[in-house]
N, C-alpha and C. Protein backbone atom coordinates (compact mmCIF):
# COMPACT_ATOMS: atom_id res chain seq x y z
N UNK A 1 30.76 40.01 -2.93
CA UNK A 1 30.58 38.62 -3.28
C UNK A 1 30.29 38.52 -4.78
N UNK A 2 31.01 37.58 -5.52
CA UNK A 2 30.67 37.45 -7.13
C UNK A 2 29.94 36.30 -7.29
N UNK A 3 28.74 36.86 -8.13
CA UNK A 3 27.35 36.39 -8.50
C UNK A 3 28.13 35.46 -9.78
N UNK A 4 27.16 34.30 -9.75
CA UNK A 4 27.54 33.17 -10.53
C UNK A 4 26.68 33.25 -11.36
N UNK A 5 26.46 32.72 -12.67
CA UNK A 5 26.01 32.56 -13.50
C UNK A 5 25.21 31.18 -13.51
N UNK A 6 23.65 30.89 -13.46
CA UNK A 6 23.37 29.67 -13.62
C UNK A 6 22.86 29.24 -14.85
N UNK A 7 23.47 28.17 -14.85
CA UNK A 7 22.61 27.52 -16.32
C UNK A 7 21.58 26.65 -16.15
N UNK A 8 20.73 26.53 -17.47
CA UNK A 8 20.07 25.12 -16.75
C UNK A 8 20.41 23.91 -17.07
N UNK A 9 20.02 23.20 -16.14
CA UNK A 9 20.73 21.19 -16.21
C UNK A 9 20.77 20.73 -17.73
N UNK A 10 21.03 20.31 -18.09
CA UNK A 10 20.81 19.28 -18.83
C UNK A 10 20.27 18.21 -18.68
N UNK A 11 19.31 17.41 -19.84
CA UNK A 11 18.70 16.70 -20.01
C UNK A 11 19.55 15.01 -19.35
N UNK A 12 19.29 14.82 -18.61
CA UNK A 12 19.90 13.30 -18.68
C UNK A 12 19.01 12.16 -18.45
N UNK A 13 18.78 11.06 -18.88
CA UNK A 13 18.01 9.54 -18.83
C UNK A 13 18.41 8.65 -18.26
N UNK A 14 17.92 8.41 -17.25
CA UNK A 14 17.81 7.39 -16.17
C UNK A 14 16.64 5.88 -16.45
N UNK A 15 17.44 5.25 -16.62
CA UNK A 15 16.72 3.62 -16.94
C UNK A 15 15.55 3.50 -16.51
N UNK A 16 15.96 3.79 -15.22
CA UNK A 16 14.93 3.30 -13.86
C UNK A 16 13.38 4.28 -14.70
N UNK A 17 13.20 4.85 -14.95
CA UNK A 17 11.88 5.49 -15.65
C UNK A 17 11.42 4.61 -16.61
N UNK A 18 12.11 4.07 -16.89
CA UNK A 18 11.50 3.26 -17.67
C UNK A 18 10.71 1.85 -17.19
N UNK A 19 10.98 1.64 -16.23
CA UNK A 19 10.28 0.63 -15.33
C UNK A 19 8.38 0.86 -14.97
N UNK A 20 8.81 2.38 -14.74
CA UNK A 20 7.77 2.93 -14.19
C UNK A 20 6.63 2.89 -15.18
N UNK A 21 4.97 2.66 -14.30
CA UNK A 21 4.27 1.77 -15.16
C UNK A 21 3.58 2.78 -16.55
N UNK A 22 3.48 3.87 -16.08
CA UNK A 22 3.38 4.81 -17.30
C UNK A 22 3.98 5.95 -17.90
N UNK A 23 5.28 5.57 -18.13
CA UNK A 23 6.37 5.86 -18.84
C UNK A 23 6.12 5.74 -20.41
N UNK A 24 5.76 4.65 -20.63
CA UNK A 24 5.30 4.74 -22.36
C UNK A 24 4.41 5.14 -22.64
N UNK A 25 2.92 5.66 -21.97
CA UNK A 25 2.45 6.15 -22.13
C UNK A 25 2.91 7.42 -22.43
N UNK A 26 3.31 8.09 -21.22
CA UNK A 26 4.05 9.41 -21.67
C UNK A 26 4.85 9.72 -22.52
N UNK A 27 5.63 8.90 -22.56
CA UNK A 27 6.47 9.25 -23.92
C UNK A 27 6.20 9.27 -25.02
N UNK A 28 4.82 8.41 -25.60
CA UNK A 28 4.02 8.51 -26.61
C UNK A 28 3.03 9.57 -26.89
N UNK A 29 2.62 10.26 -25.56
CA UNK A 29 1.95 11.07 -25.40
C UNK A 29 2.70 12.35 -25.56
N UNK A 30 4.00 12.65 -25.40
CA UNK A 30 5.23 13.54 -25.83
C UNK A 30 5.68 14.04 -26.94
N UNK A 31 6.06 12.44 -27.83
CA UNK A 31 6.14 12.86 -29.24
C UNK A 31 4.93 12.70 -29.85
N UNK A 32 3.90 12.22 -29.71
CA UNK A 32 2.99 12.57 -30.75
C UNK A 32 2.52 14.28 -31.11
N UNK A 33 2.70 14.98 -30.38
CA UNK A 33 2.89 16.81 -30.41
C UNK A 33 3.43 16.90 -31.83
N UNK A 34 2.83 17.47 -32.61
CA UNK A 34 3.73 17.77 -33.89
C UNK A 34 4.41 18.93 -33.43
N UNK A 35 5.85 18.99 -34.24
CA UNK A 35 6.54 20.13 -34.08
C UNK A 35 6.41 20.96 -35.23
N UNK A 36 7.48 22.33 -34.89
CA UNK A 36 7.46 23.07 -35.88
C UNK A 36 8.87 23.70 -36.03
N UNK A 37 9.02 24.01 -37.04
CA UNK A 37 11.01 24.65 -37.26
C UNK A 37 11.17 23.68 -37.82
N UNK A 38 13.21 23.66 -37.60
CA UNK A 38 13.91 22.45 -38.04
C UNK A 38 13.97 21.46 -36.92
N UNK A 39 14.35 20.37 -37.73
CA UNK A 39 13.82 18.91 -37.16
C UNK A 39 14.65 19.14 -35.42
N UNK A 40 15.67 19.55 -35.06
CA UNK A 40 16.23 19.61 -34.15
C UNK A 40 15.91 20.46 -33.22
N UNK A 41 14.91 21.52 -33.56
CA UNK A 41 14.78 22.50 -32.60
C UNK A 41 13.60 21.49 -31.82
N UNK A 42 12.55 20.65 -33.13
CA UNK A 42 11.91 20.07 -32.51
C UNK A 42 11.66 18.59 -31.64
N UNK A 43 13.04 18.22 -31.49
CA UNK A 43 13.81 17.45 -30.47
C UNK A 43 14.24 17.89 -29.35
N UNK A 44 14.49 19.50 -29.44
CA UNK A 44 15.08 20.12 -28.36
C UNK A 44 13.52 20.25 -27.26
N UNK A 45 12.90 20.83 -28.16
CA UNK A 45 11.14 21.10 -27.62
C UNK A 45 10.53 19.83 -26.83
N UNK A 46 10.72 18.62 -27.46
CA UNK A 46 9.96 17.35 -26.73
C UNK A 46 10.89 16.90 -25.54
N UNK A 47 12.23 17.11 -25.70
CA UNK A 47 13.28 16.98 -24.84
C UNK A 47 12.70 17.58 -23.21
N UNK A 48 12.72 19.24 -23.72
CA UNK A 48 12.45 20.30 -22.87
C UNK A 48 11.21 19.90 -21.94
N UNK A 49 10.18 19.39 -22.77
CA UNK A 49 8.81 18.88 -22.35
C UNK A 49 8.99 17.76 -21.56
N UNK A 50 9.87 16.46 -21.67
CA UNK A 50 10.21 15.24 -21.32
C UNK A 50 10.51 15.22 -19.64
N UNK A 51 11.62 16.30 -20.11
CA UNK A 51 12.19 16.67 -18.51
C UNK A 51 11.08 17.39 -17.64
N UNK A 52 10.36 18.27 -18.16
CA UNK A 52 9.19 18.96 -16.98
C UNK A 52 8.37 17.73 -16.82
N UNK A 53 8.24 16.78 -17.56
CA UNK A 53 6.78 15.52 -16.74
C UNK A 53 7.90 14.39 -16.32
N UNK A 54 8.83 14.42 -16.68
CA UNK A 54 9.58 13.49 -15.64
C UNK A 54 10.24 14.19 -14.53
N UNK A 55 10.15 15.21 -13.84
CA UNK A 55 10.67 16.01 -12.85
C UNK A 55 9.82 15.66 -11.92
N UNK A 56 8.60 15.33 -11.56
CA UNK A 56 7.23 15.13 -10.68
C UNK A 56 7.79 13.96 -10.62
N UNK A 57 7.68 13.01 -11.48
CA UNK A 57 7.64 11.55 -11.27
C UNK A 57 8.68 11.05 -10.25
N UNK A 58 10.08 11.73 -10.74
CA UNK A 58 11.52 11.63 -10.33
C UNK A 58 11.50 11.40 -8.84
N UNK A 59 11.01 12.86 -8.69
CA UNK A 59 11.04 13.01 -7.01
C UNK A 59 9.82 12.47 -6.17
N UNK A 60 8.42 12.04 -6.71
CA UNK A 60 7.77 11.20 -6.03
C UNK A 60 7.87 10.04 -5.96
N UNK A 61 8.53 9.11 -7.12
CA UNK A 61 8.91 7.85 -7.61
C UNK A 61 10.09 7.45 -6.79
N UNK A 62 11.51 8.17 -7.34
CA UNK A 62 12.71 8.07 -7.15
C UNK A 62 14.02 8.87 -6.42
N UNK A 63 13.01 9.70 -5.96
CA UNK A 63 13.60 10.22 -4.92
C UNK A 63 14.42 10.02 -3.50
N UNK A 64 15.48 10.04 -2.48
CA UNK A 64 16.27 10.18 -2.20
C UNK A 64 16.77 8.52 -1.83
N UNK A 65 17.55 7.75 -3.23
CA UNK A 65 17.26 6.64 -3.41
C UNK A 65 18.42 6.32 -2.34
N UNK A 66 19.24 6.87 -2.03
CA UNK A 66 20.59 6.39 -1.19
C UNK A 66 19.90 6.41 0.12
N UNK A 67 19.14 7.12 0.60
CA UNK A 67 18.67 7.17 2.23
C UNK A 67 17.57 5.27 1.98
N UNK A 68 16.77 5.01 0.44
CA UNK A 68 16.10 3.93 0.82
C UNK A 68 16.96 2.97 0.81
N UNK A 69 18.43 3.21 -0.14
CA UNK A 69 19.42 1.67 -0.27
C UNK A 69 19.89 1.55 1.27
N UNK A 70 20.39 2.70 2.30
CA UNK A 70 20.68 2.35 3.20
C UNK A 70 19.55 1.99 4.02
N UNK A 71 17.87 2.27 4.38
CA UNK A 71 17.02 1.58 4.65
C UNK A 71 16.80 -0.06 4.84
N UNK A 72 16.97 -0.08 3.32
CA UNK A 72 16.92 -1.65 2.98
C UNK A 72 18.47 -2.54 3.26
N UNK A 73 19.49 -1.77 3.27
CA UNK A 73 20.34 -2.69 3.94
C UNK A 73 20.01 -3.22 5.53
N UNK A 74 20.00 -2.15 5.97
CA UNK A 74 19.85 -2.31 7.62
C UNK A 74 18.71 -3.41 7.78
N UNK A 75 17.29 -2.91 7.06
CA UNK A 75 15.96 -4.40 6.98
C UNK A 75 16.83 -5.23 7.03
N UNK A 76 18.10 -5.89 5.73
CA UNK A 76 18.70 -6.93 5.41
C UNK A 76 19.35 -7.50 6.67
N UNK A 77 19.74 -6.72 7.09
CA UNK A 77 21.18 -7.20 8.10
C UNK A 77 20.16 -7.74 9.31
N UNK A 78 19.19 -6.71 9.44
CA UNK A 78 18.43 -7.00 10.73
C UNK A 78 17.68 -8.66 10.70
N UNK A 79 17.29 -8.99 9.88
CA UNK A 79 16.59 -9.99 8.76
C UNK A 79 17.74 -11.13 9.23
N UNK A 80 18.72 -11.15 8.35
CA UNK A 80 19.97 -12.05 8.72
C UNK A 80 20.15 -12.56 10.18
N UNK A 81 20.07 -11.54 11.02
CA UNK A 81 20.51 -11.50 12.28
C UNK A 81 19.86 -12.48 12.73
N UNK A 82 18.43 -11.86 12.43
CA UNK A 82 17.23 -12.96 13.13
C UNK A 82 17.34 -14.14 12.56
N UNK A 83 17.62 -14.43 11.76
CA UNK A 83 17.82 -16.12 10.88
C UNK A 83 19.14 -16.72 11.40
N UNK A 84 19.83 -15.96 11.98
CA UNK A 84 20.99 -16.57 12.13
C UNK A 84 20.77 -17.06 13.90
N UNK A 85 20.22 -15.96 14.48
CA UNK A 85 19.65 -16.17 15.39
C UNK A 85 18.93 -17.47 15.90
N UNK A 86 17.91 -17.36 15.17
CA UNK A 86 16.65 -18.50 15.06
C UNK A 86 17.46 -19.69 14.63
N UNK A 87 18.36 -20.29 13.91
CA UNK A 87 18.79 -20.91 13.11
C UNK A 87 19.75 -21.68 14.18
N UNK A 88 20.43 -20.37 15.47
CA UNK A 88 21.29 -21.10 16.20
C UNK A 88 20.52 -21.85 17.61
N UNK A 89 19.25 -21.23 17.70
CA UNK A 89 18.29 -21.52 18.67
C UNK A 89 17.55 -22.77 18.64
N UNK A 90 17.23 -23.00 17.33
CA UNK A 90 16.88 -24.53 16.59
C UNK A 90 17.82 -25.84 17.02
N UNK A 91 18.93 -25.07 16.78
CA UNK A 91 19.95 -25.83 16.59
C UNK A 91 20.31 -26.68 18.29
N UNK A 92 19.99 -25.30 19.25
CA UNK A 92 20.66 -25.77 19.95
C UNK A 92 19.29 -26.41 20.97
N UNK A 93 17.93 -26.10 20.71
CA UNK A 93 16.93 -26.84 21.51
C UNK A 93 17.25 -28.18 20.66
N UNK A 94 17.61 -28.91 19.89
CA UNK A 94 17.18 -29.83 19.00
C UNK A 94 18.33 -31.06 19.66
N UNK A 95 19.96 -30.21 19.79
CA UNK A 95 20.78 -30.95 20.68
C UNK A 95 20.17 -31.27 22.40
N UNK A 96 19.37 -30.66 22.77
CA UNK A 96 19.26 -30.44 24.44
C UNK A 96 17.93 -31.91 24.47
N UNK A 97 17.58 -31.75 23.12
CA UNK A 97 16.90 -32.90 22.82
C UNK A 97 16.88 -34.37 23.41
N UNK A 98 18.27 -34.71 22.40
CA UNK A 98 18.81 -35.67 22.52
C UNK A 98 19.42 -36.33 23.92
């Protein structure tokens, strides 16, 4: 069997963190670290740092968001049902009325 080579991820930014209520905190709390080298290594460094305290957040915050979108559809539909429900039940004690 041939052994693969792993790399690690890359850095990527997701909006949604930014919502989150102490996000600017952290990120202020990130770069204020003075660096050391050239200016880029020390972008690479706060980067590197960014991703290890947003990795916790990610997966307690924002974690397996497709299992909650389909959650909250089904609430929706179920929700609807009952209004449409209720809505035709109104409707029709209100004729039996008359």
């Amino acid at each position: 069997m041939e052994q693969r080579k792993s790399f690690p991820k890359s850095f990527r930014f997701y909006e949604m963190w930014m919502q989150y209520e102490t996000y600017n905190d952290l990120l202020t709390m990130i770069w204020s670290h003075p660096g050391q080298g050239y200016i880029l290594q020390h972008v690479l460094n706060i980067l590197k740092k960014l991703k290890t305290e947003l990795k916790p957040l990610n997966h307690e915050e924002f974690s397996d968001i497709s299992d909650r979108v389909k959650e909250s559809d089904q609430t929706m539909k179920e929700k609807q049902v009952n209004a449409l429900q209720n809505s035709f039940e109104e409707s029709f004690e209100a004729k039996n009325k008359l």
